[in-house]
Protein backbone atom coordinates (compact mmCIF):
# COMPACT_ATOMS: atom_id res chain seq x y z
CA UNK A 1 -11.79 -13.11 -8.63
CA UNK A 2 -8.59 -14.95 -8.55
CA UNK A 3 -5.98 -12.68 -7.23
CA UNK A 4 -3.06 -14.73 -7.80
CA UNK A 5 -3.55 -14.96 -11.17
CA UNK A 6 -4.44 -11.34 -11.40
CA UNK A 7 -0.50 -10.70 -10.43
CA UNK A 8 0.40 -12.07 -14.00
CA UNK A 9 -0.27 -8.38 -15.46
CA UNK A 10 2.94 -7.82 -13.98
CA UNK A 11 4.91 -9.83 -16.50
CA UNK A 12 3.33 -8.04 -19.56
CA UNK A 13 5.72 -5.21 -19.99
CA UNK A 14 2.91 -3.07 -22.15
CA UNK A 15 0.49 -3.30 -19.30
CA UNK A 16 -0.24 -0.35 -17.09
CA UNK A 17 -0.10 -2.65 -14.19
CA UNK A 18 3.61 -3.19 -14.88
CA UNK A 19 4.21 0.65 -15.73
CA UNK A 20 2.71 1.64 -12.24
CA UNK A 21 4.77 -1.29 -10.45
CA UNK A 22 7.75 0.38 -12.43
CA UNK A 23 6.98 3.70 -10.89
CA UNK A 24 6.52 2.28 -7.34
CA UNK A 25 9.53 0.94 -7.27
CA UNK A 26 11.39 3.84 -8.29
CA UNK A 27 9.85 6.08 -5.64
CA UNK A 28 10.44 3.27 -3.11
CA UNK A 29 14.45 3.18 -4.09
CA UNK A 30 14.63 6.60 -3.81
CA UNK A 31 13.03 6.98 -0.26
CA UNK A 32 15.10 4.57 1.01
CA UNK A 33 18.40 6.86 -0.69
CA UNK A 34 16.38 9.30 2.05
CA UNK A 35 16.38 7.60 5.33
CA UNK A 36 19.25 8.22 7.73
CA UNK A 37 21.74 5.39 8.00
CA UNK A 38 20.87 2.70 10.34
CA UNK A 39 18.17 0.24 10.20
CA UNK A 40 14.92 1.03 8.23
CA UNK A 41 11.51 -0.35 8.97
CA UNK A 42 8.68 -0.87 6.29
CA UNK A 43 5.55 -1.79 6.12
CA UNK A 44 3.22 -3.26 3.23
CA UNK A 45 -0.54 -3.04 3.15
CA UNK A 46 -2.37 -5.55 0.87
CA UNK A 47 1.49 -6.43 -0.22
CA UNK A 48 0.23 -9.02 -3.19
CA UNK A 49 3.14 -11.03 -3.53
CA UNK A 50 5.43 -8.03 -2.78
CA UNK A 51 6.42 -6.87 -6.70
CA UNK A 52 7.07 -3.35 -5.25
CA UNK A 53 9.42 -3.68 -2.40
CA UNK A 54 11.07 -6.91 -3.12
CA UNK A 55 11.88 -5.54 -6.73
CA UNK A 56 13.08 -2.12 -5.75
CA UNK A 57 15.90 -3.75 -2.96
CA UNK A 58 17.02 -6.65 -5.22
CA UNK A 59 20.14 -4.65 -5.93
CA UNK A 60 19.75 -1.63 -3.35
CA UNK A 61 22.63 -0.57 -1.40
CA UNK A 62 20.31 -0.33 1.99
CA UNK A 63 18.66 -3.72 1.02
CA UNK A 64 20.61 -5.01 4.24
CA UNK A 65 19.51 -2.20 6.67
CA UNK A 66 15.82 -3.06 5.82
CA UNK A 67 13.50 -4.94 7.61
CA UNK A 68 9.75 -5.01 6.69
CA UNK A 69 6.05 -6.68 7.39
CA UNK A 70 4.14 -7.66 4.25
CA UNK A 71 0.69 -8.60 5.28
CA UNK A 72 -1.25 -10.62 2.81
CA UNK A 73 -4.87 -12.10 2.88
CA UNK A 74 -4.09 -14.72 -0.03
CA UNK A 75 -1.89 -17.71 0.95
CA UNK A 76 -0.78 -17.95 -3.00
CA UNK A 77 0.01 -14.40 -2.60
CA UNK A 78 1.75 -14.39 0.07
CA UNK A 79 3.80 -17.90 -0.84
CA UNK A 80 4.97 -16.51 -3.52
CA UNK A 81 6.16 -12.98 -1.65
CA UNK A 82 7.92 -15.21 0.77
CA UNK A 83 9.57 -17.26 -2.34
CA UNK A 84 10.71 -13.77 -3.99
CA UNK A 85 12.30 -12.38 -0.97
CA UNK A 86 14.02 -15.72 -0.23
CA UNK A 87 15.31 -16.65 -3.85
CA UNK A 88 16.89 -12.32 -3.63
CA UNK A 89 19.05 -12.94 0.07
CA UNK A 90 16.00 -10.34 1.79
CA UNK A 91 16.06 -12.18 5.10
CA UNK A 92 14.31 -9.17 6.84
CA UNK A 93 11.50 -9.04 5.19
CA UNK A 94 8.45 -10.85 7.03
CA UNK A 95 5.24 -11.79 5.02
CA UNK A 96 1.90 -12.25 7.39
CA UNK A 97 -1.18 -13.88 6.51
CA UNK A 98 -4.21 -12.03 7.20
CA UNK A 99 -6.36 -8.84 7.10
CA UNK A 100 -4.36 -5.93 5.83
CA UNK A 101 -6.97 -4.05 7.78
CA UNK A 102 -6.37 -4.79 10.95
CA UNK A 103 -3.90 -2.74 12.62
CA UNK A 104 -3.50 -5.45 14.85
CA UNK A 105 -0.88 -7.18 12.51
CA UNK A 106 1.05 -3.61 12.68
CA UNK A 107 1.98 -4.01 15.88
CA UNK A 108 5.77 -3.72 16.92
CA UNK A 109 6.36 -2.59 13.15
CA UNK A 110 4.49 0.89 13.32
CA UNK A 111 5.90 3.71 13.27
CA UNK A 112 7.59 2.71 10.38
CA UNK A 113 10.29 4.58 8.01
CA UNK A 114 8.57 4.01 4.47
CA UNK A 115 5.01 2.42 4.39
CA UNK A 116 3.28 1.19 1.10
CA UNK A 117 -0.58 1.72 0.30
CA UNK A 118 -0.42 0.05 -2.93
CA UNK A 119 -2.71 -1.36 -4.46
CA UNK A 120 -5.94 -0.40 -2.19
CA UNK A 121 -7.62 2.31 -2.39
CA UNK A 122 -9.41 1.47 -5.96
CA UNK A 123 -10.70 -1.38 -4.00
CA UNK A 124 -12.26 0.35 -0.92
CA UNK A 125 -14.98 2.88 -0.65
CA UNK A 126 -14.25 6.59 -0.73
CA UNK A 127 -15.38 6.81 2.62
CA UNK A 128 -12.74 4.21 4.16
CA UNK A 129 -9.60 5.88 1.75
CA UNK A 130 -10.34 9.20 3.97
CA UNK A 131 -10.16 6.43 6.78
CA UNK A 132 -6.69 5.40 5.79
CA UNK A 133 -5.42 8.45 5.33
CA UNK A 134 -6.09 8.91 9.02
CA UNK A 135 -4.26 5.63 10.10
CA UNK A 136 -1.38 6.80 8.09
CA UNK A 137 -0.24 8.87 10.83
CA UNK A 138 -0.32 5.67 12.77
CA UNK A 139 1.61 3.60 10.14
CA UNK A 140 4.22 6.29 9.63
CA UNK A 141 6.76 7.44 11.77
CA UNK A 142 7.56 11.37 11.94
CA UNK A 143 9.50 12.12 8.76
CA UNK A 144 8.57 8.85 7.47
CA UNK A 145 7.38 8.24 4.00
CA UNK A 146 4.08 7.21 2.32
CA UNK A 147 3.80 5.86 -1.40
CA UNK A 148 0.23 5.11 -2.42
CA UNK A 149 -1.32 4.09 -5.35
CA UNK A 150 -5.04 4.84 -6.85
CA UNK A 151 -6.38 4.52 -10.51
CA UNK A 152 -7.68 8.01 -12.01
CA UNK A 153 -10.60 6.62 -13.82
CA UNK A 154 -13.23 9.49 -13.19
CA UNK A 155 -14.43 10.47 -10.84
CA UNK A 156 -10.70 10.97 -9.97
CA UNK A 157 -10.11 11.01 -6.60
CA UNK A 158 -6.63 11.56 -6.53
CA UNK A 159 -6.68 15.46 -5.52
CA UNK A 160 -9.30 14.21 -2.65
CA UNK A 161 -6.40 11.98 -1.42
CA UNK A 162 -4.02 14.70 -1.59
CA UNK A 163 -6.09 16.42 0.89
CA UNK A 164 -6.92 14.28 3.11
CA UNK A 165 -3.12 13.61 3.39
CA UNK A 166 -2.20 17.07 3.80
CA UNK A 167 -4.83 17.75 6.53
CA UNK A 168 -3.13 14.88 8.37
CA UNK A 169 -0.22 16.96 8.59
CA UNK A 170 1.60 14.77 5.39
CA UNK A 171 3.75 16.91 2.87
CA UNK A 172 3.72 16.23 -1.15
CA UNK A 173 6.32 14.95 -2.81
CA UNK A 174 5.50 14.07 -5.33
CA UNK A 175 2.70 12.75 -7.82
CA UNK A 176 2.54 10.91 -10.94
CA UNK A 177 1.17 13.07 -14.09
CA UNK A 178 -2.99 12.88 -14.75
CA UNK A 179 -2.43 11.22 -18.17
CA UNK A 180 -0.27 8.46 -16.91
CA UNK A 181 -2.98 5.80 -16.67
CA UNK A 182 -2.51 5.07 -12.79
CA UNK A 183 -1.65 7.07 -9.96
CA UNK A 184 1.27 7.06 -7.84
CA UNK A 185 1.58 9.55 -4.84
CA UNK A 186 4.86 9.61 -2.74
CA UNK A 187 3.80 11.71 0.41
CA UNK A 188 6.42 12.74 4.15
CA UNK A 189 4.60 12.93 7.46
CA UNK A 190 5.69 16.28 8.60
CA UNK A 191 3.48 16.44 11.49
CA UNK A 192 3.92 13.85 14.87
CA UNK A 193 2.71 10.44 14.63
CA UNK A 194 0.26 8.86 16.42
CA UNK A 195 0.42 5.47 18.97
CA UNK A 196 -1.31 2.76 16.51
CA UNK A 197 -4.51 1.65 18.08
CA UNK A 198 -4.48 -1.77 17.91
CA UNK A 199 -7.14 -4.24 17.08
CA UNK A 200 -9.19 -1.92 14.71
CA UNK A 201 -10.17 -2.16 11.24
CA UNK A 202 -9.06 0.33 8.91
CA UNK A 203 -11.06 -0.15 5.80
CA UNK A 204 -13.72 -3.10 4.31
CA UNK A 205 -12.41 -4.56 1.22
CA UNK A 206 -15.23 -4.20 -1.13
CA UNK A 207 -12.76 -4.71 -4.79
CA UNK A 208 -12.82 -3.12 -7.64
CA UNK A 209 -15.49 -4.95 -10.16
CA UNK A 210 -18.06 -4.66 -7.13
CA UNK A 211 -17.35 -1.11 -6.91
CA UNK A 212 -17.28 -0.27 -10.18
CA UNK A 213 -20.81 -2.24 -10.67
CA UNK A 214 -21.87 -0.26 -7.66
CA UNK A 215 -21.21 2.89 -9.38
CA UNK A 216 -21.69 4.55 -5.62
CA UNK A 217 -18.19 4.04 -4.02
CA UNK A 218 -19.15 6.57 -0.87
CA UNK A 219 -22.71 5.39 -0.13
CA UNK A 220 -21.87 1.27 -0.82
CA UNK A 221 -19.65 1.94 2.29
CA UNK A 222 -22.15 2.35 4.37
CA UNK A 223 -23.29 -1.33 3.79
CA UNK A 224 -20.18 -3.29 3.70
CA UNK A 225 -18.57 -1.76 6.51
CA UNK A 226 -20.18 -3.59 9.12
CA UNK A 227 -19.01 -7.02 7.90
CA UNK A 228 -15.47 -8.07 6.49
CA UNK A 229 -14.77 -8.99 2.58
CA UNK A 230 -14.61 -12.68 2.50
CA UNK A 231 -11.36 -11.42 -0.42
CA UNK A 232 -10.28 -8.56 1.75
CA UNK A 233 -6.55 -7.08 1.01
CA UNK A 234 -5.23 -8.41 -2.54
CA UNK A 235 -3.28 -6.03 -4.98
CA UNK A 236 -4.94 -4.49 -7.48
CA UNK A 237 -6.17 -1.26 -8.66
């Protein structure tokens, strides 16, 4: 699968792709209307070439209080983010090469004020999107905010999400409508955060064609967890 070219779904304003990154943004702009003045930490999980954040603080009155990690496996990916957020004056935002899954590349970043899980969990198993909704509470400082993203193809496993969420102490916000054609949840940790524990993996990339050929995203877990995606963290889905 080439990824980078993937990203050009974005351009296509009649895509779904684009109507979802339209949405993200939105919710993004509006948490950071939220945060308290002062600076404002983000992070970016499987960041793409950072279409959501970069886009939303082009023009944002806090665009100067923010300063984020966008970790990438794909060096075209991630070239490109850094290009974006160059070429629109974002001089805070940082864009790392390497395994969105490791929360090793979180460190010094986490707990942060907004955090972005877009663009994963239609590529993971079912299994290891319970598994991020754990390290959420790592991710996300106390108050902070969570926008995630997940297709609702059925199975849908958006209300599963929800609860996982919500049993980590996370509030709804809010949630994009069933008939939408994509999924976009905006969730607040109301509960206390957690330290991050460093140097663990927080999901296998498996992607979305495997999956989908799979047809078992719960039990296809149990064999790719034990070895890392050779594509792990790109955008889509």
């Amino acid at each position: 699968m080439d990824w980078h070219a993937w990203h050009r779904d974005y351009d296509r304003t009649d895509s779904s792709l684009r109507r979802r990154l339209d949405v993200v943004r939105k919710r993004i702009r509006l948490a950071l209307d939220e945060c308290p003045p002062g600076p404002v930490r983000v992070i970016s999980v499987c960041a793409g070439q950072g279409h959501d954040l970069i886009g939303a603080l082009w023009d944002h009155p806090r665009r100067g209080d923010v300063t984020a990690r966008l970790v990438e496996l794909d060096v075209g990916n991630a070239a490109t983010a850094r290009e974006s957020a160059r070429a629109a004056g974002l001089h805070g935002i940082e864009v790392v090469v390497g395994d969105a899954a490791s929360t090793t590349h979180y460190t010094g970043m986490a707990p942060a004020d907004l955090v972005l899980v877009c663009g994963v969990f239609g590529n993971i198993t079912d299994d290891d999107v319970e598994r991020v909704a754990t390290y959420s509470k790592q991710l996300c400082r106390s108050g902070g905010t969570l926008v995630w993203t997940r297709h609702r193809k059925p199975p849908d496993l958006v209300p599963r999400i929800c609860g996982w969420l919500e049993a980590e102490g996370f509030e709804r916000l809010w949630m994009s409508e069933p008939d939408a054609g994509f999924g976009v949840g905006v969730h607040r940790l109301a509960g206390e955060s957690r330290p991050l524990d460093t140097a663990q993996s927080m999901f296998t990339f498996v992607g979305y064609d495997v999956l989908a050929r799979s047809g078992r995203a719960s039990q296809y877990g149990d064999r790719t967890r034990c070895r890392r995606s050779r594509d792990a963290c790109r955008n889509p889905s």
